[in-house]
PDB file of N, CA and C in Angstrom:
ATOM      1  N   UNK A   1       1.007  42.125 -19.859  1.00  0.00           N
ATOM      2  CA  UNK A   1      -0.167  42.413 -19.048  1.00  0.00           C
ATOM      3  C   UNK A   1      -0.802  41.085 -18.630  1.00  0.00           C
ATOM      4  N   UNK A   2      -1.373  40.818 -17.267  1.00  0.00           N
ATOM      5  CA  UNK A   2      -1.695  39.757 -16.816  1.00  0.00           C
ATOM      6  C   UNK A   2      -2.852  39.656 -16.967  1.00  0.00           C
ATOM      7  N   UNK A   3      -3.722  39.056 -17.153  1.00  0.00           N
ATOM      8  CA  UNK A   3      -5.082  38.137 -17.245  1.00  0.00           C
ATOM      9  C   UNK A   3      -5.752  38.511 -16.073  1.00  0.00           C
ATOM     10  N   UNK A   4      -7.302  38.376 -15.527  1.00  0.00           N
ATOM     11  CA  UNK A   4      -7.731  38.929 -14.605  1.00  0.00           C
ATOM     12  C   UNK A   4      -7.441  37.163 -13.870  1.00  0.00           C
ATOM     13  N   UNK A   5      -7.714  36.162 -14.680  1.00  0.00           N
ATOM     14  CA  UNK A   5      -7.418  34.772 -13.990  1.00  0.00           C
ATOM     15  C   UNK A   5      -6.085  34.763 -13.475  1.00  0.00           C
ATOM     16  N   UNK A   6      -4.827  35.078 -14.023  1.00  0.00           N
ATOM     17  CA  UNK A   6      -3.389  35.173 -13.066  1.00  0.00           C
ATOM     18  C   UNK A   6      -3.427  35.909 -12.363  1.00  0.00           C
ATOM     19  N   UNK A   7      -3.977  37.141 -12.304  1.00  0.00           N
ATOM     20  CA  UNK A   7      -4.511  37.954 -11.218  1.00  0.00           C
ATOM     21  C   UNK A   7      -4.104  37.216  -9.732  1.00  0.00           C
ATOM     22  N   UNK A   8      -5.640  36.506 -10.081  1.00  0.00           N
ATOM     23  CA  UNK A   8      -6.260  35.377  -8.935  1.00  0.00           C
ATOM     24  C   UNK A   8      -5.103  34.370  -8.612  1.00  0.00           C
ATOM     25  N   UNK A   9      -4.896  33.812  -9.460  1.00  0.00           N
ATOM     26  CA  UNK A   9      -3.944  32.957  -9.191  1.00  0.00           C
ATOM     27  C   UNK A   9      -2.434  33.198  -8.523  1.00  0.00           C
ATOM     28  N   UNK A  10      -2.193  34.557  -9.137  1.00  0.00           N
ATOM     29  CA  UNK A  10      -0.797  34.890  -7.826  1.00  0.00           C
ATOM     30  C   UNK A  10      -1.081  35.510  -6.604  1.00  0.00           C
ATOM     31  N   UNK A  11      -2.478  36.048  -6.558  1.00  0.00           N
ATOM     32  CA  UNK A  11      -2.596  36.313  -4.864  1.00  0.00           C
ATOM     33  C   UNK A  11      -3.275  35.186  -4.495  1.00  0.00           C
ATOM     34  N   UNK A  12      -3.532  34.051  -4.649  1.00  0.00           N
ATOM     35  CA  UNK A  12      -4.405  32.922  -3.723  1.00  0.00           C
ATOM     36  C   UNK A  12      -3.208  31.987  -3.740  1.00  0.00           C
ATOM     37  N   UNK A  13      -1.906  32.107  -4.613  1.00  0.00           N
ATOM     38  CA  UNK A  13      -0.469  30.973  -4.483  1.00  0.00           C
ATOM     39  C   UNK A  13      -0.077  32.016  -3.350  1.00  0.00           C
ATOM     40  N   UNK A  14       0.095  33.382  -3.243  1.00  0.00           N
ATOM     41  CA  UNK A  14       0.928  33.971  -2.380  1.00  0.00           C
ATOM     42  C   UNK A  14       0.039  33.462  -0.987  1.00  0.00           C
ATOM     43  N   UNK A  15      -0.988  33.711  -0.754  1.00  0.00           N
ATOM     44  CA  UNK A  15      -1.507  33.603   0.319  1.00  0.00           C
ATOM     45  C   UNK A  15      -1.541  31.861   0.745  1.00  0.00           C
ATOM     46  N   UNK A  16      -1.553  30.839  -0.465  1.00  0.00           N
ATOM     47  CA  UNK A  16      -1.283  29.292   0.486  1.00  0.00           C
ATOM     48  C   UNK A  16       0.042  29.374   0.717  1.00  0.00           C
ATOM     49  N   UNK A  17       0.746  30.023   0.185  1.00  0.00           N
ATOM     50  CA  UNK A  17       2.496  29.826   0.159  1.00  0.00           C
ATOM     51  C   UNK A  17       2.709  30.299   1.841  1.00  0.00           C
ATOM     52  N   UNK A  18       1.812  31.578   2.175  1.00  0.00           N
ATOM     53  CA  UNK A  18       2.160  31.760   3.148  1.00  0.00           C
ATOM     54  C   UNK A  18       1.638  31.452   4.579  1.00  0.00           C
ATOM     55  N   UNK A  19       0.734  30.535   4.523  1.00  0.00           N
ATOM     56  CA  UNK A  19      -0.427  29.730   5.338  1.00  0.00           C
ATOM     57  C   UNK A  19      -1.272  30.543   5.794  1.00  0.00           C
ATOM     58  N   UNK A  20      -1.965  31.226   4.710  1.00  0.00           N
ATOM     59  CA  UNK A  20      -3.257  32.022   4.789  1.00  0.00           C
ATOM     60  C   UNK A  20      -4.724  30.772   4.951  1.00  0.00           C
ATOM     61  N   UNK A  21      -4.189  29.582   3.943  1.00  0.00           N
ATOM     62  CA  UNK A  21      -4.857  28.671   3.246  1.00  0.00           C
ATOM     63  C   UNK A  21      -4.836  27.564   4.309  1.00  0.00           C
ATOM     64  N   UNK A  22      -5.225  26.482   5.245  1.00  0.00           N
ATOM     65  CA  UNK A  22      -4.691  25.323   5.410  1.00  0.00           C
ATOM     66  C   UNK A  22      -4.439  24.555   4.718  1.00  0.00           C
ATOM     67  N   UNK A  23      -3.756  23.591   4.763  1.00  0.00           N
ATOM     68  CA  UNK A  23      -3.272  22.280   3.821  1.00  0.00           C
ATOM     69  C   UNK A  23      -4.902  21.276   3.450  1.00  0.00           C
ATOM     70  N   UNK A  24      -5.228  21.147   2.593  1.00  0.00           N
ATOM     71  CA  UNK A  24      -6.858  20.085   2.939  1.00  0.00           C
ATOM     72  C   UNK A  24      -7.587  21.196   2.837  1.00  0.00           C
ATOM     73  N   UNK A  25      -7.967  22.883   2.848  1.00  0.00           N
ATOM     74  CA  UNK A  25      -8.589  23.657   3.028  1.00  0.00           C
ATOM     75  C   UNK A  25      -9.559  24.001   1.751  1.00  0.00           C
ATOM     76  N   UNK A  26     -10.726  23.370   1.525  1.00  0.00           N
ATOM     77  CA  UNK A  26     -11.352  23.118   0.419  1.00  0.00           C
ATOM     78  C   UNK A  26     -11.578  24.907  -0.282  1.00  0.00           C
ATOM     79  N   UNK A  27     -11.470  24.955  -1.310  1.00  0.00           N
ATOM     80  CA  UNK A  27     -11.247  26.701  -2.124  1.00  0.00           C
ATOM     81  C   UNK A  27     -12.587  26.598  -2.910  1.00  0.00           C
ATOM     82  N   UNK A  28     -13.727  27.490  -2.043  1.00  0.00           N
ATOM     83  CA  UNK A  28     -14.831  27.176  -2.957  1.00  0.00           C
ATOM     84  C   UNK A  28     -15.041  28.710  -3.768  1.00  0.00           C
ATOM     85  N   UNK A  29     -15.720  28.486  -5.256  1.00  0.00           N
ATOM     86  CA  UNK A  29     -15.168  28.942  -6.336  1.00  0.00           C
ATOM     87  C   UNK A  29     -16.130  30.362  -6.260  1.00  0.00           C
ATOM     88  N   UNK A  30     -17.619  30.323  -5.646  1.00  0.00           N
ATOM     89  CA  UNK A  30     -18.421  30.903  -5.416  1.00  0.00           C
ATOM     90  C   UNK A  30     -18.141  32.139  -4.443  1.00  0.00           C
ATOM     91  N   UNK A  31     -17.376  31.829  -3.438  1.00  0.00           N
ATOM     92  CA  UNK A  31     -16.932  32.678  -2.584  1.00  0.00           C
ATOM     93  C   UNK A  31     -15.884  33.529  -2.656  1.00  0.00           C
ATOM     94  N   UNK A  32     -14.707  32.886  -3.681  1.00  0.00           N
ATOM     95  CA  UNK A  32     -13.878  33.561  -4.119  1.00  0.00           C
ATOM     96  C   UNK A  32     -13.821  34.468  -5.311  1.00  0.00           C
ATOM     97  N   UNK A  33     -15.245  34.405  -5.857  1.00  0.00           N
ATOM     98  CA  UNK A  33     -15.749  34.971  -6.698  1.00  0.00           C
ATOM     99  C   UNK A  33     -16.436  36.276  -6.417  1.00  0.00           C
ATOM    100  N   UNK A  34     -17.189  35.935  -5.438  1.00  0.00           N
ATOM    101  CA  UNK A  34     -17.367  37.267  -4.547  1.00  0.00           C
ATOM    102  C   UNK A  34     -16.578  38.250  -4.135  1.00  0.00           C
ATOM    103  N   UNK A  35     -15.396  37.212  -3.367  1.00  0.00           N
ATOM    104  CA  UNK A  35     -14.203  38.213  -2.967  1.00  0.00           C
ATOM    105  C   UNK A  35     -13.655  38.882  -3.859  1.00  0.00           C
ATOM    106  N   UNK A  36     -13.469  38.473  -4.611  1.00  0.00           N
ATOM    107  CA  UNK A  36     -12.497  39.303  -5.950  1.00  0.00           C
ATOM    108  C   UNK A  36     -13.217  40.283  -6.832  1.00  0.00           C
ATOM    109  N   UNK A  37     -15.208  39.965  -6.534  1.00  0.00           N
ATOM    110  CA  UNK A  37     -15.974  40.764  -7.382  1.00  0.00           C
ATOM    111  C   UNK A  37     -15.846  39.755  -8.843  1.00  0.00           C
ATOM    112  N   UNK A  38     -15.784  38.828  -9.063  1.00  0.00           N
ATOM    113  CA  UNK A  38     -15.643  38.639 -10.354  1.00  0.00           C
ATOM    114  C   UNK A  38     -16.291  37.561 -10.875  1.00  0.00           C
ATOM    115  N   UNK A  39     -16.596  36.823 -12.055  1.00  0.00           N
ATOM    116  CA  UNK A  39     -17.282  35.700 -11.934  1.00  0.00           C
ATOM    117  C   UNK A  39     -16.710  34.362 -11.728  1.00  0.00           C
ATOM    118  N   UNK A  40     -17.603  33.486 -11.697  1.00  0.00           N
ATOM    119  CA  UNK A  40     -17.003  32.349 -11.537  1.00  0.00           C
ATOM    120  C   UNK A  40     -15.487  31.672 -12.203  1.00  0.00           C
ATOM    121  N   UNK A  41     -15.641  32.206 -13.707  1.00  0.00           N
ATOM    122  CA  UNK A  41     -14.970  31.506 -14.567  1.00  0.00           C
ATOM    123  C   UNK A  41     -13.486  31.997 -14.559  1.00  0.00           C
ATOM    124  N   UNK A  42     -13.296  33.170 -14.198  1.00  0.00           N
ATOM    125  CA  UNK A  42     -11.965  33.607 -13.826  1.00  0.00           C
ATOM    126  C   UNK A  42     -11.123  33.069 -12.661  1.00  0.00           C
ATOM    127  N   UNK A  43     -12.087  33.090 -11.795  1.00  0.00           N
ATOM    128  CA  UNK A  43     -11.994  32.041 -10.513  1.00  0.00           C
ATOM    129  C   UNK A  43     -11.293  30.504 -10.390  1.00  0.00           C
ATOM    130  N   UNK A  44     -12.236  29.881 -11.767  1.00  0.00           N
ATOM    131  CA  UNK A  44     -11.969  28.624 -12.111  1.00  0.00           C
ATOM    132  C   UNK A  44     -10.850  28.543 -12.779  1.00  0.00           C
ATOM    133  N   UNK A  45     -10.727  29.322 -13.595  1.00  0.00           N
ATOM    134  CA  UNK A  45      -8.933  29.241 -14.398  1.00  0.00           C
ATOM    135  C   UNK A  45      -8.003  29.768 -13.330  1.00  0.00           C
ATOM    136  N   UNK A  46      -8.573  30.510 -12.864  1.00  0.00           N
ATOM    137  CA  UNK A  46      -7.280  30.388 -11.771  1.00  0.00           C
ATOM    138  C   UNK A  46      -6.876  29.415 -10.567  1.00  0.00           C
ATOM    139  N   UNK A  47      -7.732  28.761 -10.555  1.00  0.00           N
ATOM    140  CA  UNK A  47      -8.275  27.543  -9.856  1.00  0.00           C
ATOM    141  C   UNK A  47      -6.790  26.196 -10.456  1.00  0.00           C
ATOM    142  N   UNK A  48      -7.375  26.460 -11.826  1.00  0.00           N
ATOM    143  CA  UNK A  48      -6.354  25.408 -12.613  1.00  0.00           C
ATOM    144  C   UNK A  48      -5.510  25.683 -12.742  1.00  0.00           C
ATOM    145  N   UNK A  49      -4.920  27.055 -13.177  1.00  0.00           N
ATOM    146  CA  UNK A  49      -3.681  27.271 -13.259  1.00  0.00           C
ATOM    147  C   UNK A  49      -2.466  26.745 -11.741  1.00  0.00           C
ATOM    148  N   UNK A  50      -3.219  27.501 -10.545  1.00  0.00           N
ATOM    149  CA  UNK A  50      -2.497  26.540  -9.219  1.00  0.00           C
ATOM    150  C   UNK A  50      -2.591  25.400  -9.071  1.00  0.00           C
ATOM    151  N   UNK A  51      -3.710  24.459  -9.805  1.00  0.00           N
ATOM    152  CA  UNK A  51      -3.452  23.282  -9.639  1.00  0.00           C
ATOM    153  C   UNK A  51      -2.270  22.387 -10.521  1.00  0.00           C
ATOM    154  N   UNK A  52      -1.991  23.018 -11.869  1.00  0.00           N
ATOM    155  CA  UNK A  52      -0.699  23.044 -12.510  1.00  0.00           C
ATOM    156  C   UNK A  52       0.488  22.962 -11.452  1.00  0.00           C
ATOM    157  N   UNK A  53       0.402  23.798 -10.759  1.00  0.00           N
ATOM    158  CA  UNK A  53       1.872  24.272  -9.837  1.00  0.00           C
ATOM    159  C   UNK A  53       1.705  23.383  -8.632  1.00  0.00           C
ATOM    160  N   UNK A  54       0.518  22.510  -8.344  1.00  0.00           N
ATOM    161  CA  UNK A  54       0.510  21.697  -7.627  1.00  0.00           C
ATOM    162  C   UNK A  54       0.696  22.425  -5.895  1.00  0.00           C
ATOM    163  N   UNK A  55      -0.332  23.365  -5.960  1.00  0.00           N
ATOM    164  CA  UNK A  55      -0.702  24.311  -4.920  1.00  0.00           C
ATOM    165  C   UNK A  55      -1.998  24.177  -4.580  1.00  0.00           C
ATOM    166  N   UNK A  56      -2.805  23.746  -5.309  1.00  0.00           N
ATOM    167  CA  UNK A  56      -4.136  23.443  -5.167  1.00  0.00           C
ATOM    168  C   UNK A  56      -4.137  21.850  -5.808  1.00  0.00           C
ATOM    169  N   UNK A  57      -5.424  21.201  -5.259  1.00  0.00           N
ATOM    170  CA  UNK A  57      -5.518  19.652  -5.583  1.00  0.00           C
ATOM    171  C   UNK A  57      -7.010  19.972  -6.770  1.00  0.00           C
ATOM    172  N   UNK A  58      -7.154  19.579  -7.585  1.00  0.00           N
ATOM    173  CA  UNK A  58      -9.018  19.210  -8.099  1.00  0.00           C
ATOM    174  C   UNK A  58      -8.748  17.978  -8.332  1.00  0.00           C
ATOM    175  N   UNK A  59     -10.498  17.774  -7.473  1.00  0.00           N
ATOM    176  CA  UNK A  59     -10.751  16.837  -7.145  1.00  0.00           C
ATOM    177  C   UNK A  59     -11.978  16.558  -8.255  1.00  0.00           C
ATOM    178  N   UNK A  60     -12.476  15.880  -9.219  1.00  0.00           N
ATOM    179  CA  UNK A  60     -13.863  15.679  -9.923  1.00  0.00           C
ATOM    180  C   UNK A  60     -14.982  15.866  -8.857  1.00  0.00           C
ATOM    181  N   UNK A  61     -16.131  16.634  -9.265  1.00  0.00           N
ATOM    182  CA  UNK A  61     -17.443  16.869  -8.759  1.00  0.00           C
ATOM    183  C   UNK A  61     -17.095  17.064  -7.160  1.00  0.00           C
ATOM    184  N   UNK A  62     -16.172  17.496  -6.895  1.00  0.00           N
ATOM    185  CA  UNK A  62     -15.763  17.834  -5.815  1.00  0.00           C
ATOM    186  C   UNK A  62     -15.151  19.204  -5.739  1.00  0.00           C
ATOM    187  N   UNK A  63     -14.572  19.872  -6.648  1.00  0.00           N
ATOM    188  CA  UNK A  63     -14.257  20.862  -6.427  1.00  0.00           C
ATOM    189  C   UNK A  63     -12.482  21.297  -6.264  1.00  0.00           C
ATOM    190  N   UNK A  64     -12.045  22.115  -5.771  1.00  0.00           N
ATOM    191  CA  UNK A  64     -10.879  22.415  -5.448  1.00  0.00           C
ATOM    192  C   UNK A  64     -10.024  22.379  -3.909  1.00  0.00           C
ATOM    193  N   UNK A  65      -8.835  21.920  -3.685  1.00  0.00           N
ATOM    194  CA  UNK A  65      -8.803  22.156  -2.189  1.00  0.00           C
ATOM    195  C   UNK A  65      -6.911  22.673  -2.258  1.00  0.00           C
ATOM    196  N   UNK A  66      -6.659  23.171  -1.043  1.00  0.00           N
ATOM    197  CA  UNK A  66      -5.091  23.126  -1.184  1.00  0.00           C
ATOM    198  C   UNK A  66      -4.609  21.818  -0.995  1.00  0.00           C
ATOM    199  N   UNK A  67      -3.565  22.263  -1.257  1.00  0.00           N
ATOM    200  CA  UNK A  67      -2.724  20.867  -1.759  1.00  0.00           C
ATOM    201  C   UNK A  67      -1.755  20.567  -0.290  1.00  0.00           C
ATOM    202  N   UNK A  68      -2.012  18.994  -0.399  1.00  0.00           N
ATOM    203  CA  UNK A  68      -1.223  18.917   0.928  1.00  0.00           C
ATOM    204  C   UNK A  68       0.141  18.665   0.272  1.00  0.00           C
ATOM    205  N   UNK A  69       0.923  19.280   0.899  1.00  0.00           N
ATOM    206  CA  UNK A  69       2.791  18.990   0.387  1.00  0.00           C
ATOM    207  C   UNK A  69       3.397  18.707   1.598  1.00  0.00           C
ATOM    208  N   UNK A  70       3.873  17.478   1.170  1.00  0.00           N
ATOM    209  CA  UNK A  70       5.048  16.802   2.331  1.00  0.00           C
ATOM    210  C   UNK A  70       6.498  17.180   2.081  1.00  0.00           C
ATOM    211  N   UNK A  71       7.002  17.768   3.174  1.00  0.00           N
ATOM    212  CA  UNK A  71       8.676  18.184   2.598  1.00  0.00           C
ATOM    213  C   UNK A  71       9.381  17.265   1.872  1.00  0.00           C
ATOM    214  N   UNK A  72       9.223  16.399   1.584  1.00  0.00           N
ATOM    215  CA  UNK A  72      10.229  15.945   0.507  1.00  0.00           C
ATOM    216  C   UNK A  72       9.634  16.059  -0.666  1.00  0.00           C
ATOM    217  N   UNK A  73       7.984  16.090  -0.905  1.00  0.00           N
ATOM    218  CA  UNK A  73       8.147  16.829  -2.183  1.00  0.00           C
ATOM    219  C   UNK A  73       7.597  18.332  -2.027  1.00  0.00           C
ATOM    220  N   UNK A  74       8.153  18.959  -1.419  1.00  0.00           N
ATOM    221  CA  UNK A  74       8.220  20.508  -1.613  1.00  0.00           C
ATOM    222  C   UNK A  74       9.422  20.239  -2.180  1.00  0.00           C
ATOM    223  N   UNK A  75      10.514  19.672  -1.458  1.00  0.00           N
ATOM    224  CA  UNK A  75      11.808  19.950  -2.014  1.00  0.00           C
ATOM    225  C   UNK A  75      12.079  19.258  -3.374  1.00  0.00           C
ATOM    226  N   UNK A  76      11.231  18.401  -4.084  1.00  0.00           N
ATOM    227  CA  UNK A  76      11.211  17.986  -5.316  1.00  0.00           C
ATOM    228  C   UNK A  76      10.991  18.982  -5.878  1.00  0.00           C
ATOM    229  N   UNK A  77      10.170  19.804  -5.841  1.00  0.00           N
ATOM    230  CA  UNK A  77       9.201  20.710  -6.406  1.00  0.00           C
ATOM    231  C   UNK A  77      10.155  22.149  -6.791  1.00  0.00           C
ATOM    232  N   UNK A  78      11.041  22.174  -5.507  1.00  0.00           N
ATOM    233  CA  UNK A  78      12.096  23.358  -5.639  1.00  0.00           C
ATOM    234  C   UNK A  78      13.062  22.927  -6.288  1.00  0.00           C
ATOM    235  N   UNK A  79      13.622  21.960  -6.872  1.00  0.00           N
ATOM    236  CA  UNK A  79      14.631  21.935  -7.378  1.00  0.00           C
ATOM    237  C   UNK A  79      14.380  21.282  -8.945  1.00  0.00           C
ATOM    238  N   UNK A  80      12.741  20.788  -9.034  1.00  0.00           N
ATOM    239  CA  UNK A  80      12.474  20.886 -10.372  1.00  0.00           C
ATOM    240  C   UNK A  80      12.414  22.404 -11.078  1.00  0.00           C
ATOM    241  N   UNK A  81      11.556  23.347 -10.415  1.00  0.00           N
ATOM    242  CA  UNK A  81      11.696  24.423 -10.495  1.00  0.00           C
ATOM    243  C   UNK A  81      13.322  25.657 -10.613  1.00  0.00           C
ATOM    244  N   UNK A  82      13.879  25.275  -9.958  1.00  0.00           N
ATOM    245  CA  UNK A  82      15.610  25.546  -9.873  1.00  0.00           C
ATOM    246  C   UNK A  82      16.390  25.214 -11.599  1.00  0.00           C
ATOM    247  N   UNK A  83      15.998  23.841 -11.610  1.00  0.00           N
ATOM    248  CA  UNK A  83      16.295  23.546 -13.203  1.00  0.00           C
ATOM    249  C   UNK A  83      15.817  24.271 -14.376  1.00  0.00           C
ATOM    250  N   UNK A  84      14.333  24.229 -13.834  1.00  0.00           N
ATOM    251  CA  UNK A  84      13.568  24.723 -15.431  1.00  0.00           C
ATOM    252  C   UNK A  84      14.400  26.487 -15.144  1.00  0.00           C
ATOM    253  N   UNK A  85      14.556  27.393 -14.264  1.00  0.00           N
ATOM    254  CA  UNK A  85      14.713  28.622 -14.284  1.00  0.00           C
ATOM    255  C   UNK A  85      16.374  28.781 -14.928  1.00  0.00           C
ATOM    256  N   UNK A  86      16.750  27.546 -14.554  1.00  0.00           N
ATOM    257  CA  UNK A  86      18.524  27.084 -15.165  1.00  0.00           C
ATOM    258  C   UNK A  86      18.261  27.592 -16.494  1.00  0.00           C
ATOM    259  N   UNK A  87      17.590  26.218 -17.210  1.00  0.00           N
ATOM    260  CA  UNK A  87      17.201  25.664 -18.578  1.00  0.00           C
ATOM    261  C   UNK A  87      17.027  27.541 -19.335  1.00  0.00           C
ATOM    262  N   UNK A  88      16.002  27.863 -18.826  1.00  0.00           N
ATOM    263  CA  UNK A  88      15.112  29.111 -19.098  1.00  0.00           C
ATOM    264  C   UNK A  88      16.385  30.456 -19.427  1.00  0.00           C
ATOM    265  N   UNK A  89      17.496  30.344 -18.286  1.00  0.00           N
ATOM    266  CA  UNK A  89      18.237  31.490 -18.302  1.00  0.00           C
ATOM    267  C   UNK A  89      19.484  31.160 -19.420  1.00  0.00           C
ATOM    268  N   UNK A  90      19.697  29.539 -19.508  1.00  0.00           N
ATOM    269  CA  UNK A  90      21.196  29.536 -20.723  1.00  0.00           C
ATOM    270  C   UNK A  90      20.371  29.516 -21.654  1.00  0.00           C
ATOM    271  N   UNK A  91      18.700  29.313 -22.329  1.00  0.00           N
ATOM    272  CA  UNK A  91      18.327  29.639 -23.434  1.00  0.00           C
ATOM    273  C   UNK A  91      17.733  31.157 -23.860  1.00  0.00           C
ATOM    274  N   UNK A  92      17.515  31.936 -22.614  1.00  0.00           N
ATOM    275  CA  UNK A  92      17.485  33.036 -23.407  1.00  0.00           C
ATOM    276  C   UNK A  92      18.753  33.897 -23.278  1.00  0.00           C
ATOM    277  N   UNK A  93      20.462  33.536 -22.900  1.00  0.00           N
ATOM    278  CA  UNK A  93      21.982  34.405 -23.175  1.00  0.00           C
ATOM    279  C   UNK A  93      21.952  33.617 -23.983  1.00  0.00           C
ATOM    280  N   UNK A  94      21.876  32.516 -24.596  1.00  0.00           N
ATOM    281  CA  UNK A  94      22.126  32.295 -26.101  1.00  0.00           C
ATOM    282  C   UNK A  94      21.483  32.478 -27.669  1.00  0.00           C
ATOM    283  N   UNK A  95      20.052  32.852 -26.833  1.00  0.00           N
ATOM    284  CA  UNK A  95      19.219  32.962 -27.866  1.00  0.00           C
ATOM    285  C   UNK A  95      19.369  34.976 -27.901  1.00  0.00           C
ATOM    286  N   UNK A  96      19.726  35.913 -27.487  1.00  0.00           N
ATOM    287  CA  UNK A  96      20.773  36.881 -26.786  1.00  0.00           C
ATOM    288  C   UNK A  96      21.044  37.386 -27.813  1.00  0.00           C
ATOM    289  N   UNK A  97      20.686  38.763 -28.602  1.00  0.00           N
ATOM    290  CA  UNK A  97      21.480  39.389 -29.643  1.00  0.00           C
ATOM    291  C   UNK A  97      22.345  40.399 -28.725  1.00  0.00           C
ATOM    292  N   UNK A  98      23.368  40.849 -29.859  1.00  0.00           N
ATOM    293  CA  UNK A  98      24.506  41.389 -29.339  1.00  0.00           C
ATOM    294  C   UNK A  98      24.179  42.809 -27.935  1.00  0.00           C
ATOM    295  N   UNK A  99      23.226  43.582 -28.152  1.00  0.00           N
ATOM    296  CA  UNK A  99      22.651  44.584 -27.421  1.00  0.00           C
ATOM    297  C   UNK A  99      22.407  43.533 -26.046  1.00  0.00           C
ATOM    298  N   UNK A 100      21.355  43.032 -26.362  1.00  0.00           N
ATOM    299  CA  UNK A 100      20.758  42.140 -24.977  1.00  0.00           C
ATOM    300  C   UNK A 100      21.740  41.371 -23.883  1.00  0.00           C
ATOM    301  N   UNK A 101      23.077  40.932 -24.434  1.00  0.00           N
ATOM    302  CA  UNK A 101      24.124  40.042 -24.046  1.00  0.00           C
ATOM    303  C   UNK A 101      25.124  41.650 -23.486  1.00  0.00           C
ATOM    304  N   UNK A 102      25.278  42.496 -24.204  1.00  0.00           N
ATOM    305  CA  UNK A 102      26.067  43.719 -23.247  1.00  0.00           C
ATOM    306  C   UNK A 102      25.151  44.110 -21.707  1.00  0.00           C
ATOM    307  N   UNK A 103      23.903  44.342 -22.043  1.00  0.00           N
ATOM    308  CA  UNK A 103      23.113  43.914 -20.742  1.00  0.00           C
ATOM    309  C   UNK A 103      23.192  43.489 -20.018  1.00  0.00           C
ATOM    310  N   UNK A 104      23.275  41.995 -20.253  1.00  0.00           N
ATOM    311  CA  UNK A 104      23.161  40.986 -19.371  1.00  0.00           C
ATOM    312  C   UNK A 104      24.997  41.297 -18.631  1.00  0.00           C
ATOM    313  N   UNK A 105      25.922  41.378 -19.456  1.00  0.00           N
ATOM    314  CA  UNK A 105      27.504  41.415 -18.884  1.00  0.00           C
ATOM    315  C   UNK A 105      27.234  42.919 -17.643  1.00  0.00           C
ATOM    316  N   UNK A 106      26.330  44.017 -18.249  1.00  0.00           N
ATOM    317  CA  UNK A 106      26.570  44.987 -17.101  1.00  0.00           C
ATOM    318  C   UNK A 106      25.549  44.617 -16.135  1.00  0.00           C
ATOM    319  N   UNK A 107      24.643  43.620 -16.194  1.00  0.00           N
ATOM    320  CA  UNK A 107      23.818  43.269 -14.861  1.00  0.00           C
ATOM    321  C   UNK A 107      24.789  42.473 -13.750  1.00  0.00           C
ATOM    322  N   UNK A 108      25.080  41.617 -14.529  1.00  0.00           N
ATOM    323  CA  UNK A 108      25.958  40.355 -14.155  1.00  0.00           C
ATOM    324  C   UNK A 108      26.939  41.013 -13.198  1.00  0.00           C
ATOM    325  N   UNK A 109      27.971  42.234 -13.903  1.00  0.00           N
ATOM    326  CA  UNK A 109      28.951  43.022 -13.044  1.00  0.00           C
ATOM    327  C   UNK A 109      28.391  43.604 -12.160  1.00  0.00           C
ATOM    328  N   UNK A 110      27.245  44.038 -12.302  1.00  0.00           N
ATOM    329  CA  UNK A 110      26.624  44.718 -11.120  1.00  0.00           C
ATOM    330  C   UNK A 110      26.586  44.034  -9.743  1.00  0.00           C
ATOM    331  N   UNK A 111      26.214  42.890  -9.832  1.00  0.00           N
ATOM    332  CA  UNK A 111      25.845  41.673  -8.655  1.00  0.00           C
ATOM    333  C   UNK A 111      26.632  41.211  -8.032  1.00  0.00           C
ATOM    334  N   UNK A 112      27.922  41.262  -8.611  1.00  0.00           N
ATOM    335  CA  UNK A 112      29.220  41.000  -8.300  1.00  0.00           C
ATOM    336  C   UNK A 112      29.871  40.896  -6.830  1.00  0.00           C
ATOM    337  N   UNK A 113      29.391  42.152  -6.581  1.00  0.00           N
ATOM    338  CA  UNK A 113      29.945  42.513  -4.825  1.00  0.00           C
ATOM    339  C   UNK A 113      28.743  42.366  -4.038  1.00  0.00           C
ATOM    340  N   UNK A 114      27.622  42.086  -4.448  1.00  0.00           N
ATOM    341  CA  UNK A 114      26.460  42.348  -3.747  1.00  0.00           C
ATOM    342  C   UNK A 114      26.108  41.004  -3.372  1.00  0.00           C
ATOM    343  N   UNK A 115      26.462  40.003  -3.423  1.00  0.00           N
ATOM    344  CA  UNK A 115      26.707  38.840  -2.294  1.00  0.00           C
ATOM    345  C   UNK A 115      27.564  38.323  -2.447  1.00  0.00           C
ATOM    346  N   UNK A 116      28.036  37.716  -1.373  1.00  0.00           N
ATOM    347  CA  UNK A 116      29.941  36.716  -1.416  1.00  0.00           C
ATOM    348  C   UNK A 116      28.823  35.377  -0.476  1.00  0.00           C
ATOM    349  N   UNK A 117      29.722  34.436  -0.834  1.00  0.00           N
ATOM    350  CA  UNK A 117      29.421  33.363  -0.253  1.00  0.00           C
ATOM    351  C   UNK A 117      29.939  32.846   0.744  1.00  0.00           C
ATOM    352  N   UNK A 118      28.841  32.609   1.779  1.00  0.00           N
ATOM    353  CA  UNK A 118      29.625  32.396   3.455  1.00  0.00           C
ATOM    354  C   UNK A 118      29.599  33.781   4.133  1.00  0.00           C
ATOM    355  N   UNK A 119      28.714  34.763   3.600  1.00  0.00           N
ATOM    356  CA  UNK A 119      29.128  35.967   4.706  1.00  0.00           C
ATOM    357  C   UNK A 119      27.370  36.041   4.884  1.00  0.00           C
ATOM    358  N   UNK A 120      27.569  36.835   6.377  1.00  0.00           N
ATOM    359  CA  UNK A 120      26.316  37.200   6.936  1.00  0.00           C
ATOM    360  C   UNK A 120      26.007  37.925   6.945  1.00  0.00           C
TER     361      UNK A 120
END
């Protein structure tokens, strides 16, 4: 179950992800607090949590803004991300009891035909 702060935080990443937000577009905490109905402080952790993911900038006594990303590090960003989901997937088939690992073999077969590489 999610937090009312991740809440916030995956619809205000979905919406800069999808240029709801401008780049530089200062995120003030008061207003989004309103919008959501909620108080400040949920606001604010969710505030930080995107600034973790480097989607939002904080700035001291300044507040929050989106984050400007230049394509070469978006594409840092995707392929740090690419790794950790690597890292994430050979430690939990090994960490994998016998039930969980038959799973994973009938997911795995499942996917099988459901993309080839090079077709449109």
């Amino acid at each position: 179950m999610s937090t009312l702060s991740q809440r916030i935080s995956e619809q205000l990443g979905a919406e800069i992800v999808a240029g709801k937000h401008a780049p530089g577009a200062k995120l003030d905490e008061e207003a989004l607090a309103a919008r959501f109905k909620v108080s400040r402080s949920p606001v604010r952790d969710a505030l930080r949590q995107l600034a973790a993911t480097h989607l939002v900038e904080s700035q001291p006594r300044r507040g929050f803004s989106v984050a400007l990303i230049d394509p070469a590090g978006l594409q840092d960003m995707f392929e740090a991300a690419s790794e950790l989901e690597a890292l994430c997937a050979r430690l939990c088939a090994l960490r994998a009891g016998a039930t969980e690992r038959k799973n994973i073999e009938r997911i795995h077969a499942g996917t099988e035909n459901t993309f080839k590489w090079g077709s449109k």
